[in-house]
Protein backbone atom coordinates (compact mmCIF):
# COMPACT_ATOMS: atom_id res chain seq x y z
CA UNK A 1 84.31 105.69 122.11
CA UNK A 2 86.61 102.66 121.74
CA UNK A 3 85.89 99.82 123.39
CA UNK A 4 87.90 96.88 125.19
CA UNK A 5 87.54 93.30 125.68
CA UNK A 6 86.63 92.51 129.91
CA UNK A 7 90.14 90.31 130.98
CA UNK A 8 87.40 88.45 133.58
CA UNK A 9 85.96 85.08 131.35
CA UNK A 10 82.41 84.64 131.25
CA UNK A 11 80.54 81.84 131.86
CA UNK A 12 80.15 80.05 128.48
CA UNK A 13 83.53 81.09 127.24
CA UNK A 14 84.72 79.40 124.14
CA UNK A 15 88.10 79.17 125.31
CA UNK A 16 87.25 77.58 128.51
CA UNK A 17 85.12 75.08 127.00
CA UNK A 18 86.24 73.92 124.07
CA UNK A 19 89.73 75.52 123.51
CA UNK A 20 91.30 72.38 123.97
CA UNK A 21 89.39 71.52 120.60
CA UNK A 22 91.24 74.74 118.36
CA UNK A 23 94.84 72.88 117.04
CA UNK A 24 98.25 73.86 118.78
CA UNK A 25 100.17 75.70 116.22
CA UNK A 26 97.24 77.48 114.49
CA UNK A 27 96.34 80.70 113.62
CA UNK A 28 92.85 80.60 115.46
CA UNK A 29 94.99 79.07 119.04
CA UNK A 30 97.66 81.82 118.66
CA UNK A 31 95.12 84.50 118.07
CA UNK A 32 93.36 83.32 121.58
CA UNK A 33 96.20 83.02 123.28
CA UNK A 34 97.77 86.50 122.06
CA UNK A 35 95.87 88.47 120.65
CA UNK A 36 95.49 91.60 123.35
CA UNK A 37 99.55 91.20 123.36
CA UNK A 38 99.58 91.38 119.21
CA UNK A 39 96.63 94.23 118.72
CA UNK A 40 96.85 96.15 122.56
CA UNK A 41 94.25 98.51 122.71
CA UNK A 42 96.59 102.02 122.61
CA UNK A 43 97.21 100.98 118.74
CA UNK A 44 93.92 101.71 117.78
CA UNK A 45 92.91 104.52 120.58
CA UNK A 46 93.83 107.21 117.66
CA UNK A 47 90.62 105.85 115.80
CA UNK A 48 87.93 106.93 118.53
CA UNK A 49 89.13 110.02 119.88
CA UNK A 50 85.95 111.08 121.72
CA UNK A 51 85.68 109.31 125.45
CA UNK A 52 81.93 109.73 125.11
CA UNK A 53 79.21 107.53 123.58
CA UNK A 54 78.38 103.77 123.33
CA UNK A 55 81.82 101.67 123.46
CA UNK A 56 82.83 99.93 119.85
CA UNK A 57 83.49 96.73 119.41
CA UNK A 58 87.17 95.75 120.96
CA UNK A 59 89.66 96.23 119.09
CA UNK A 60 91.43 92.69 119.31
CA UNK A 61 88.34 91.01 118.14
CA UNK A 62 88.31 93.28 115.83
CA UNK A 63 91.50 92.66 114.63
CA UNK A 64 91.47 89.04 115.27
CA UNK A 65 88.11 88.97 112.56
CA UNK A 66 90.35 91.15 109.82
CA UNK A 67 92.70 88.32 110.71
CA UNK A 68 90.85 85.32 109.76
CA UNK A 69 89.17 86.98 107.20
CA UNK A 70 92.19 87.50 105.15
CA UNK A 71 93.54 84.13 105.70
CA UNK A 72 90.57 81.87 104.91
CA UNK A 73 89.00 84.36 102.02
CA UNK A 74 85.42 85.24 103.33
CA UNK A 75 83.20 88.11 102.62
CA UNK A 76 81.92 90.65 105.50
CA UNK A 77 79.04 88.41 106.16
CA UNK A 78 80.90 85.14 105.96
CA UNK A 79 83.33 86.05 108.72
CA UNK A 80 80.20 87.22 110.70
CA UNK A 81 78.61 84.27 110.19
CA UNK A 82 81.81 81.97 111.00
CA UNK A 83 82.03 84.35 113.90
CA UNK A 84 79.00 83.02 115.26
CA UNK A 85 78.99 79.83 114.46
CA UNK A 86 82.64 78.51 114.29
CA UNK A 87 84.21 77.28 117.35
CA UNK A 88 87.82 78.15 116.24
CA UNK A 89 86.80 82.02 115.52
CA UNK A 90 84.80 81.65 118.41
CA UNK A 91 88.08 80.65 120.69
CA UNK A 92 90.29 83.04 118.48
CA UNK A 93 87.97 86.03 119.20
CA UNK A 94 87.52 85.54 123.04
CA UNK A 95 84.01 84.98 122.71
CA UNK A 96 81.54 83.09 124.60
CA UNK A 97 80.00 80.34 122.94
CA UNK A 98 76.30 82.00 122.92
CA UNK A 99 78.02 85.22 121.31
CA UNK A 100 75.82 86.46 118.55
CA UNK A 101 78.74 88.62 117.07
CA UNK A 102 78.09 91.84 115.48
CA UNK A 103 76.62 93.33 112.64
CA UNK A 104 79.22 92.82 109.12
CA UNK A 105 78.81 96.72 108.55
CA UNK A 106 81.29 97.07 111.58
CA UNK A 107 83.59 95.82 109.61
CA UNK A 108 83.50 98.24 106.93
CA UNK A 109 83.26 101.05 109.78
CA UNK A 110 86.78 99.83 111.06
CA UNK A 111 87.85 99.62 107.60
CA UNK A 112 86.90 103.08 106.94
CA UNK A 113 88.92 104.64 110.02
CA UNK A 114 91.59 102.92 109.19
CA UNK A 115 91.95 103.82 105.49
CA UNK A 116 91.43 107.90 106.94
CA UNK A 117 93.89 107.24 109.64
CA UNK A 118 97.70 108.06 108.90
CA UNK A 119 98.81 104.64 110.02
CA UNK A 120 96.14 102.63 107.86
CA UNK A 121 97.99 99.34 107.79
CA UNK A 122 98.88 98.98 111.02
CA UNK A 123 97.75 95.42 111.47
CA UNK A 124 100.59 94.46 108.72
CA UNK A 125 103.13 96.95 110.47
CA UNK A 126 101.65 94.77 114.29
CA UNK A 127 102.79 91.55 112.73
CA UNK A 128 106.12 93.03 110.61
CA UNK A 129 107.03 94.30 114.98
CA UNK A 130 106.87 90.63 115.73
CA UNK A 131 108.96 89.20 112.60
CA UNK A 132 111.67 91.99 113.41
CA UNK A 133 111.34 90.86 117.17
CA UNK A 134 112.17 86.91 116.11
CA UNK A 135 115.10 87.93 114.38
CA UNK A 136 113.98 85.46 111.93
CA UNK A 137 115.63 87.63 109.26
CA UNK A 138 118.76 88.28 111.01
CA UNK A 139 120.97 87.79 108.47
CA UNK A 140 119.07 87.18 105.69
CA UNK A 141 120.04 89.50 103.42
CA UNK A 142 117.83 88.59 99.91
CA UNK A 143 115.25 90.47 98.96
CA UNK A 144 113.02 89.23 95.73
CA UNK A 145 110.87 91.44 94.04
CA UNK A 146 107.69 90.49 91.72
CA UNK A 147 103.62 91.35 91.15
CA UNK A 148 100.65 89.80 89.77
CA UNK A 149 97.33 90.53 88.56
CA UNK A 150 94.35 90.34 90.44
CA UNK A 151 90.72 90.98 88.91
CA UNK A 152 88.52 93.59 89.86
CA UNK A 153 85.69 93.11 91.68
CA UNK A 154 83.23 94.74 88.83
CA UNK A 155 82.00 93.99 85.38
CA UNK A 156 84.30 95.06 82.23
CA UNK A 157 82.11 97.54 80.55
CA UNK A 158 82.04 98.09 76.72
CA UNK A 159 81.71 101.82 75.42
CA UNK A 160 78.01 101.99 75.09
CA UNK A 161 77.40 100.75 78.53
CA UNK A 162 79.56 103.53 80.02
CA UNK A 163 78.23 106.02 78.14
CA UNK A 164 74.63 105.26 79.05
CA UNK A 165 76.12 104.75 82.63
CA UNK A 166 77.41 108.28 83.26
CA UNK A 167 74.75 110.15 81.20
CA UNK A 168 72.23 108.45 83.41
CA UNK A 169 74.04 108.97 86.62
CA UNK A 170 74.91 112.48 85.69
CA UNK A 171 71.30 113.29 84.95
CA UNK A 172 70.10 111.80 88.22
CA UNK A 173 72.94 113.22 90.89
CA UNK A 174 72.76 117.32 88.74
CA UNK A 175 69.53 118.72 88.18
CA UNK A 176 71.00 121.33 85.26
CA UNK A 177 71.78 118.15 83.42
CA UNK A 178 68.55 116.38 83.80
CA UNK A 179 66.90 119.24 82.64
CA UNK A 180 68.93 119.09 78.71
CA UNK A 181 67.62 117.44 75.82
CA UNK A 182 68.80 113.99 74.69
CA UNK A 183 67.69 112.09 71.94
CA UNK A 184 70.13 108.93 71.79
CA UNK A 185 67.98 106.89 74.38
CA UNK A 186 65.60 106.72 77.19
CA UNK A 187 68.26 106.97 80.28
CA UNK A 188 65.34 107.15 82.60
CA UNK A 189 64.81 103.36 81.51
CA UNK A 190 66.84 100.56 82.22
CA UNK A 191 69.10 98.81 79.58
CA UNK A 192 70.71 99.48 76.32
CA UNK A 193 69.61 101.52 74.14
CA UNK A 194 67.89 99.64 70.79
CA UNK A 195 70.25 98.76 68.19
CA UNK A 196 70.77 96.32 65.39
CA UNK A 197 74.03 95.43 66.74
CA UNK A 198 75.68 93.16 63.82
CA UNK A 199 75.04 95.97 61.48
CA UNK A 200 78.05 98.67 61.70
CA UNK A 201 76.48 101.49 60.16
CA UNK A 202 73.94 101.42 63.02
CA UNK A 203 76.61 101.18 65.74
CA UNK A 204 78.40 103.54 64.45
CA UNK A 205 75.54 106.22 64.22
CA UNK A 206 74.60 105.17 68.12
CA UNK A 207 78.05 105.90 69.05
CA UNK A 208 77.99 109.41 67.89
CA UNK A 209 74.18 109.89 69.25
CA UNK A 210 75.79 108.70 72.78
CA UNK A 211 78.96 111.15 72.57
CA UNK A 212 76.83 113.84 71.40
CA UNK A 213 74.31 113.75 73.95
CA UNK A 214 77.24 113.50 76.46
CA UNK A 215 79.33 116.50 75.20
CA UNK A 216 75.85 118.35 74.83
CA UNK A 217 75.92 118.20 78.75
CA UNK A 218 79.30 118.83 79.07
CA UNK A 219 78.59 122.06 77.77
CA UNK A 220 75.38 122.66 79.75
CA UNK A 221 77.48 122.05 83.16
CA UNK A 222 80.68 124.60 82.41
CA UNK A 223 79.93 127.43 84.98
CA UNK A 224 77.15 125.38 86.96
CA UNK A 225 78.04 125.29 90.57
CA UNK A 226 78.93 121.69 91.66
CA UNK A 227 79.69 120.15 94.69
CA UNK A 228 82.30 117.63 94.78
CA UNK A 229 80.98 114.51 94.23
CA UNK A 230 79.32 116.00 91.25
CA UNK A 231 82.31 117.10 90.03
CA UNK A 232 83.31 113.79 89.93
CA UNK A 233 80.50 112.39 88.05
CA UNK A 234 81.43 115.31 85.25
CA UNK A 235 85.30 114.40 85.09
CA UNK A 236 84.05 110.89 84.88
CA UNK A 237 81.27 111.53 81.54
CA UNK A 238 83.88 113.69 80.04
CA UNK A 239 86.47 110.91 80.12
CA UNK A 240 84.39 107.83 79.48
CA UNK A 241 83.02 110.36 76.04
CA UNK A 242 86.59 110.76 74.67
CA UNK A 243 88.69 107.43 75.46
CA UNK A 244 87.44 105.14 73.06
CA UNK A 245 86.06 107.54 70.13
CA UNK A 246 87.68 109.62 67.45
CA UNK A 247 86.07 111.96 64.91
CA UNK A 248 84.61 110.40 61.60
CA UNK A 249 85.48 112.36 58.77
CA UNK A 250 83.66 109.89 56.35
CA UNK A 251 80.30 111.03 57.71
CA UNK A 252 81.38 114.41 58.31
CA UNK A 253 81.11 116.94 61.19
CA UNK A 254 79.79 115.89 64.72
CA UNK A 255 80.47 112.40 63.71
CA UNK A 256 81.80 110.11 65.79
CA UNK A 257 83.41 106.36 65.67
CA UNK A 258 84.82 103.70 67.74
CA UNK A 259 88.89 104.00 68.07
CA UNK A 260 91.13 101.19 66.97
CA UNK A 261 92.96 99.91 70.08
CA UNK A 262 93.09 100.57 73.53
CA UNK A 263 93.69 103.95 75.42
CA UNK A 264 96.86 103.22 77.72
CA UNK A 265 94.93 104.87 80.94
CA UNK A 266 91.34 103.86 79.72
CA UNK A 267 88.81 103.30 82.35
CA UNK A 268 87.45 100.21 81.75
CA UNK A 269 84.47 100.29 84.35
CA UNK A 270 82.59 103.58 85.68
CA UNK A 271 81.63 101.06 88.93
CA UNK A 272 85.62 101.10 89.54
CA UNK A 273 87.08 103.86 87.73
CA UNK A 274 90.61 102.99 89.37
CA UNK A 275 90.51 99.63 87.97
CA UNK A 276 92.62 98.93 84.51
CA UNK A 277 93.46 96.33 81.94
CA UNK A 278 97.12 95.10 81.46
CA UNK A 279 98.92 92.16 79.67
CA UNK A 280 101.11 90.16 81.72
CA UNK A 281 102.12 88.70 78.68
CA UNK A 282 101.09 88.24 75.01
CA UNK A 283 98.76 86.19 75.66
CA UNK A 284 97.72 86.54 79.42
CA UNK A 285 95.78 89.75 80.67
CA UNK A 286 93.46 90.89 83.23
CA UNK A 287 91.25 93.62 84.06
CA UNK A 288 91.62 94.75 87.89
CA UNK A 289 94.89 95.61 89.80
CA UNK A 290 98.51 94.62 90.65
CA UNK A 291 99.95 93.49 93.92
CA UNK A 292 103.39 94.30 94.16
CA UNK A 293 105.47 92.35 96.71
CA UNK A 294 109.25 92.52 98.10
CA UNK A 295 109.59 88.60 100.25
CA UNK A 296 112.68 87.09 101.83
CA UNK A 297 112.66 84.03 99.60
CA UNK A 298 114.00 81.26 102.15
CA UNK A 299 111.43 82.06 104.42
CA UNK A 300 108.49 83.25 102.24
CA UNK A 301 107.96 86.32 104.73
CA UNK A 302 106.75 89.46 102.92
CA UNK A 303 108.93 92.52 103.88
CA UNK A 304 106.45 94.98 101.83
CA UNK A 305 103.30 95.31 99.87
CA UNK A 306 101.80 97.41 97.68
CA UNK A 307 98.57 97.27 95.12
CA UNK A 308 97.97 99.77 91.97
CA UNK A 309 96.25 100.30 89.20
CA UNK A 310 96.54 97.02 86.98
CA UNK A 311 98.59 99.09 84.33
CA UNK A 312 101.42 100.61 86.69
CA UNK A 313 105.03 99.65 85.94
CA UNK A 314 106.41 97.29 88.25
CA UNK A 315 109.73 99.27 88.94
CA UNK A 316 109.61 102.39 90.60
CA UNK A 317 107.37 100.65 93.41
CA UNK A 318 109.52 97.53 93.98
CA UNK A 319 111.97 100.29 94.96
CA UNK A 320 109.81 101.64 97.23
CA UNK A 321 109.35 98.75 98.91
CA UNK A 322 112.43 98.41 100.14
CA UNK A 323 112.85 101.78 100.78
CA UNK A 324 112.79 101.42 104.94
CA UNK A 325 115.15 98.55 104.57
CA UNK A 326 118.46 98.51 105.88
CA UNK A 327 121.19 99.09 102.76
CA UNK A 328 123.28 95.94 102.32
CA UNK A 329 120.14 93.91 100.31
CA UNK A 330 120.70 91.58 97.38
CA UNK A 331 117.73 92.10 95.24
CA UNK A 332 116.46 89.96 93.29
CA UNK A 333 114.07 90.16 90.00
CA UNK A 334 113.05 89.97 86.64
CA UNK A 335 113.80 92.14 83.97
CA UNK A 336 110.48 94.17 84.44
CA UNK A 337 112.42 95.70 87.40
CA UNK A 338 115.97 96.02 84.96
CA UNK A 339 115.31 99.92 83.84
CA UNK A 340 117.98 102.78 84.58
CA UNK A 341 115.79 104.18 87.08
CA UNK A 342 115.43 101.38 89.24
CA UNK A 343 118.80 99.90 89.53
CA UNK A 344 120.05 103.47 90.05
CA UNK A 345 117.99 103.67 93.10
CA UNK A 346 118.47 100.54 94.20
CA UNK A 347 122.48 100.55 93.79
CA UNK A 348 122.12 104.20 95.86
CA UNK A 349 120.55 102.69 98.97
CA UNK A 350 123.66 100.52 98.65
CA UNK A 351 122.17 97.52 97.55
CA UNK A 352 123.06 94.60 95.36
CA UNK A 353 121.26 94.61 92.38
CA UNK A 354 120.96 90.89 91.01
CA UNK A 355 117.92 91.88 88.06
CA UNK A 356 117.69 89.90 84.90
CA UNK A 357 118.57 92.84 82.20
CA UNK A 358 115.75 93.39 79.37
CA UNK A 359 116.57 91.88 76.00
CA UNK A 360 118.49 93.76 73.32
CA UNK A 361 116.49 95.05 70.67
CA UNK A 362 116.77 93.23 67.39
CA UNK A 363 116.09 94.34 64.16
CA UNK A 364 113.83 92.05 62.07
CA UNK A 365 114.76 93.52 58.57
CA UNK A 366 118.55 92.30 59.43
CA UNK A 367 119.79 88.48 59.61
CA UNK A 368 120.74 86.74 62.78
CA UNK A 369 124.60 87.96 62.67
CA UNK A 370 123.03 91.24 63.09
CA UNK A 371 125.19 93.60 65.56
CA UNK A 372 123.27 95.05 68.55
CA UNK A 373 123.95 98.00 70.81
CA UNK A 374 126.82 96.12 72.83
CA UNK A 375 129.27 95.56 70.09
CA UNK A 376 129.62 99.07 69.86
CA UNK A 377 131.90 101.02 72.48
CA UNK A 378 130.65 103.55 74.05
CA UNK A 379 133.29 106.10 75.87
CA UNK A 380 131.25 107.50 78.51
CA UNK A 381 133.99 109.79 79.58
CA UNK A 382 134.49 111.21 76.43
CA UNK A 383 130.73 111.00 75.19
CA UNK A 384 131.34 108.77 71.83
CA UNK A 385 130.78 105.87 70.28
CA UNK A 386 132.45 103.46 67.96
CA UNK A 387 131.10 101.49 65.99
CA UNK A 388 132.27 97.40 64.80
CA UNK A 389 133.80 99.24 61.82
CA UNK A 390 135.92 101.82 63.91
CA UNK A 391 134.01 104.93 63.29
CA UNK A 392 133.55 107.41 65.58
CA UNK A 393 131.18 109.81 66.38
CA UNK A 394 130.47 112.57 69.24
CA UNK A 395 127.14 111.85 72.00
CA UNK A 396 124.84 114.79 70.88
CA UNK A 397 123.33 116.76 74.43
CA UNK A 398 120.07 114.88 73.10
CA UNK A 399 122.14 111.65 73.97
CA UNK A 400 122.07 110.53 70.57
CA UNK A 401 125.18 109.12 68.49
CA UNK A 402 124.14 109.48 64.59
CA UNK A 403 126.46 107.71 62.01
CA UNK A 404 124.55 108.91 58.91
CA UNK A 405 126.59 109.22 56.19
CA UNK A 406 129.37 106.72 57.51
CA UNK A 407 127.12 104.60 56.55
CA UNK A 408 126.94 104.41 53.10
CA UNK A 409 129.88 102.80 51.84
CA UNK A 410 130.81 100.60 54.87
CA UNK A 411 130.91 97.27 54.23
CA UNK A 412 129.39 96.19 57.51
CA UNK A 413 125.88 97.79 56.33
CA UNK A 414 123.78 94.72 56.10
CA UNK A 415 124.45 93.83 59.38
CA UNK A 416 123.95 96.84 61.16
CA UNK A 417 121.23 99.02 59.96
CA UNK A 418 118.27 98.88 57.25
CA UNK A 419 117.82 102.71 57.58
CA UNK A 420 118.76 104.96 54.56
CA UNK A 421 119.98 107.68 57.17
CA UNK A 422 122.73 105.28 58.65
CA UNK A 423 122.61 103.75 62.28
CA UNK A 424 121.50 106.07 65.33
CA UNK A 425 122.32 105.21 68.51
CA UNK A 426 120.86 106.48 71.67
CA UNK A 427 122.60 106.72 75.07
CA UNK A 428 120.31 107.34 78.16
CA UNK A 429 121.14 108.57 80.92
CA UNK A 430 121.38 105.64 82.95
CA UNK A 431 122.97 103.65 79.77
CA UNK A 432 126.61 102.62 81.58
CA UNK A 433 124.24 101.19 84.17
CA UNK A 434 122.38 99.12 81.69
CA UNK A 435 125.56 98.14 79.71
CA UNK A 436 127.45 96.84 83.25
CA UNK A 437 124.70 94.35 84.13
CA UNK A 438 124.15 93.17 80.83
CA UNK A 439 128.04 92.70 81.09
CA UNK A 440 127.55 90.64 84.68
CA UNK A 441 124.94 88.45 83.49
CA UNK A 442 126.48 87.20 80.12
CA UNK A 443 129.58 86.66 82.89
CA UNK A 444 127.22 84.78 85.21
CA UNK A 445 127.82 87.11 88.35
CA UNK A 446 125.25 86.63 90.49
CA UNK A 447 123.20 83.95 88.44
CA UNK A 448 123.39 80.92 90.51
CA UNK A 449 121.72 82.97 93.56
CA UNK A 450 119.42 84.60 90.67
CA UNK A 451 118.17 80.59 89.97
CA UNK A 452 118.24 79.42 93.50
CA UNK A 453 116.15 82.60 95.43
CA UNK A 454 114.42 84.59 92.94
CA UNK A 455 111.92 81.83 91.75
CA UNK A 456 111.05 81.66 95.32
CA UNK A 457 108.76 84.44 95.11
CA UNK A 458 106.64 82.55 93.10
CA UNK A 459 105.85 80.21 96.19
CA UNK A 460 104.30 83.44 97.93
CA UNK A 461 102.48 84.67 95.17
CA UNK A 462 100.94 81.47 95.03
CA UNK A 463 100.05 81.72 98.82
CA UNK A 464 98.61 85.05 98.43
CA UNK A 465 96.18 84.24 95.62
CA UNK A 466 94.63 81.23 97.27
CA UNK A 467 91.27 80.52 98.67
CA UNK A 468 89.90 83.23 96.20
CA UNK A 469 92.18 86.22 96.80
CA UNK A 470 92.89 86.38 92.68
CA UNK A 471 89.98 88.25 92.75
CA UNK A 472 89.73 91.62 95.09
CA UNK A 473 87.12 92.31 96.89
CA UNK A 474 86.65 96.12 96.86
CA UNK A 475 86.44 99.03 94.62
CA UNK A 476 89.41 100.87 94.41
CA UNK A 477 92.88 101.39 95.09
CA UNK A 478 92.82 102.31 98.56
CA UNK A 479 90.14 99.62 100.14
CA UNK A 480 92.02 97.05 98.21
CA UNK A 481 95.10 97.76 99.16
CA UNK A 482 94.07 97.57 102.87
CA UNK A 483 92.71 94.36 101.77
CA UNK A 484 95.85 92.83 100.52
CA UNK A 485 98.17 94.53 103.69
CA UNK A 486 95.55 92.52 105.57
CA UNK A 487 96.48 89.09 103.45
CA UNK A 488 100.04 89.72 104.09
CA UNK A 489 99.89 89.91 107.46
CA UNK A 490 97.48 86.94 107.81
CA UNK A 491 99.93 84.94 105.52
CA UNK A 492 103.21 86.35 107.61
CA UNK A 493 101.49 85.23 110.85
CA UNK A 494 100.44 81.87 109.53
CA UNK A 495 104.55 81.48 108.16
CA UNK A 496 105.79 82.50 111.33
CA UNK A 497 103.82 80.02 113.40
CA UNK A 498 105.12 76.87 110.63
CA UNK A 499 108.59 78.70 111.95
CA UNK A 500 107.85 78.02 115.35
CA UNK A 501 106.78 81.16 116.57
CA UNK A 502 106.06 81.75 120.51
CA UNK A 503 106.36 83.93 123.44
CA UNK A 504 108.39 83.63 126.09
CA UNK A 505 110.01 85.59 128.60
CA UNK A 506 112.10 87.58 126.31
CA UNK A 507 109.77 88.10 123.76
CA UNK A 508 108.45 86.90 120.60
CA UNK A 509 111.05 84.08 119.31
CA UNK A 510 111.76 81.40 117.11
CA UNK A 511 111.82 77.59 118.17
């Protein structure tokens, strides 16, 4: 049953005592002075829906520790620990000061019914109430979009490893595949198996040993009864056997060898399955996730969240963050946010898109008087397309304008195509829409806001990632995005406060 926190102060209260000690202004001094107003009991009554047993820990202390913990970066057993021996959390929490705390598996309990719940970031949604309540966005109408990488709390894992890993863990959790014959290594031992590793030939012939022994089980497990966690385990070995290896035809059947490059989806740990690897740029990458956020840039406020896979396009969510938002936004971004898709949902919730378009392709076979896809003009009405040398041609259904034999003889050529077919042009669907905003920022509409408020982002990015939040501290999607709506809402709370946040007899306001 849920419990609640006893409004009557007990003897060695930390607030009593040494309250006076915990800074005006803070997070820890608002927390004590509001935090039964900011997490009431009724908003977490759905999580303990039986009035019987021994009473949980209260929900604002609770909530309060979730608090703290997001904004000053500390484990389970740190903010247990700081719990019990930190006067601030100690004030914060309500606690008395010879409060032992609780155990730190209570947190992940809480965690747990709130991930199953159907309002799992509520904390955020507590502390979005009391920004909307301010009206400290009244007004503001700016919206900036962006993301960044965080690690993943596990181990990269090279193809050997994870082979090894899921054979082993397969053979352990399914008797029928314990009981099949193996030869590529002792998985009932710990390690890698033995291998002259600088010598190719020998990796080469472990590899295929590995996917062997792996598909060998595969096969022993099709019409085996499994339950679902062992069902699991099988998708999982018959993924991590097939990402990274192709068939050798040099060494003939049943032959297996390494892949060159990477699998777009490939699972680069079997700890964190969910975790993947991405570029931010050329040269930058990381293995993990993405945090997606939508911010008010003069305040720094964060209006949404989100966290994916590390590989997920950065797009389609940004939309969906501002899908509750009221239409009227000017949205603000880089070009990873500039497809068709995108702006077309964004200009449909009446919006103002202000994205940076993506680069014109150029072709480096031509020379630098080249013509790209914008000197030619495309009658969208009509469905063709003329090119710099006035020749027409008809929009296929395919969306495809094809010049071909046009081609051949004009003396524009050399700066328009190095195929021997001619020029092809494609028109997507959402091409007019590209073309326009390519059109409005080589006009400059829009770009002095684009300078001024979109860089702003940046600022809260920075915020989030400090005090060790680059690197998540679950495994998965869904714990860590919990984990990050938590951060947000520590780092909103901490912003509004800086604001001059209070309550008074209206409400929750501004100074």
């Amino acid at each position: 049953m849920q419990g609640s926190s006893d409004q009557d102060r007990e003897l060695l209260d930390a607030g009593a005592l040494v309250g006076h000690l915990v800074p005006e202004g803070s997070v820890h001094r608002f927390l004590a002075d509001h935090r039964h107003r900011l997490f009431p009991d009724a908003m977490f009554e759905d999580l303990f829906p039986s009035k019987r047993g021994r009473p949980s820990v209260p929900a604002d202390v609770i909530a309060t520790v979730m608090v703290l913990q997001a904004l000053e970066g500390r484990s389970d057993r740190e903010a247990i620990d700081a719990l019990r021996t930190d006067l601030r959390w100690k004030v914060a929490a309500g606690l008395a000061l010879d409060d032992e705390g609780f155990h730190p598996t209570v947190l992940t309990l809480w965690r747990n019914k709130l991930r199953a719940s159907e309002s799992p970031e509520r904390i955020f949604d507590a502390v979005r109430a009391v920004v909307a309540e301010t009206g400290v966005l009244a007004g503001k109408t700016r919206r900036a979009l962006d993301s960044t990488l965080l690690d993943d709390a596990v181990a990269t894992q090279d193809t050997v490893t994870q082979l090894v890993s899921m054979i082993r863990r397969a053979r352990k959790a399914i008797p029928a595949a314990a009981s099949v014959e193996v030869s590529a290594h002792d998985y009932d031992s710990p390690g890698k198996p033995a291998c002259a590793w600088d010598d190719p030939a020998a990796r080469d012939e472990l590899i295929t040993r590995l996917v062997n022994d792996a598909l060998t089980i595969l096969a022993a497990l099709e019409g085996v009864d499994l339950d679902e966690q062992q069902q699991q385990l099988v998708a999982l070995l018959a993924l991590v056997a097939g990402q990274d290896v192709e068939p050798d035809p040099e060494r003939g059947a049943g032959s297996w060898r390494i892949v060159r490059g990477v699998a777009s989806e490939r699972v680069i740990s079997t700890v964190d399955p969910e975790s993947r690897h991405m570029h931010k740029s050329r040269s930058s990458y990381r293995d993990g996730y993405k945090a997606h956020l939508a911010v008010e840039p003069d305040t720094g406020i964060i209006t949404g969240c989100d966290l994916t896979p590390a590989n997920t396009g950065d797009g389609p969510v940004g939309a969906r963050l501002l899908a509750d938002e009221d239409p009227g936004l000017d949205v603000l971004a880089d070009s990873a946010y500039g497809s068709g898709p995108v702006r077309a949902a964004l200009a449909d919730g009446d919006h103002t898109v202000i994205i940076k378009p993506w680069p014109l392709a150029r072709n480096p076979k031509l020379d630098h008087d080249q013509f790209h896809r914008d000197d030619f003009t495309v009658d969208y009405t009509a469905r063709t397309v003329t090119c710099p040398a006035g020749q027409t041609v008809s929009i296929t259904p395919a969306g495809n304008a094809i010049f071909g034999p046009r081609c051949r003889s004009c003396p524009l050529r050399h700066r328009c195509t190095s195929s021997t077919n001619g020029r092809k042009f494609d028109v997507s669907d959402h091409d007019e829409l590209l073309a326009a905003a390519r059109n409005d920022w080589r006009a400059g509409t829009h770009l002095a806001d684009y300078r001024q408020h979109r860089p702003m982002v940046e600022r809260t990015i920075a915020w989030l990632v400090a005090n060790g939040h680059r690197r998540v501290r679950f495994r998965g999607v869904e714990r860590n995005r919990l984990g990050l709506s938590h951060r947000a809402a520590a780092l909103n709370l901490r912003r509004l406060l800086n604001l001059g946040l209070h309550h008074g007899p209206t409400g929750w306001a501004i100074t």
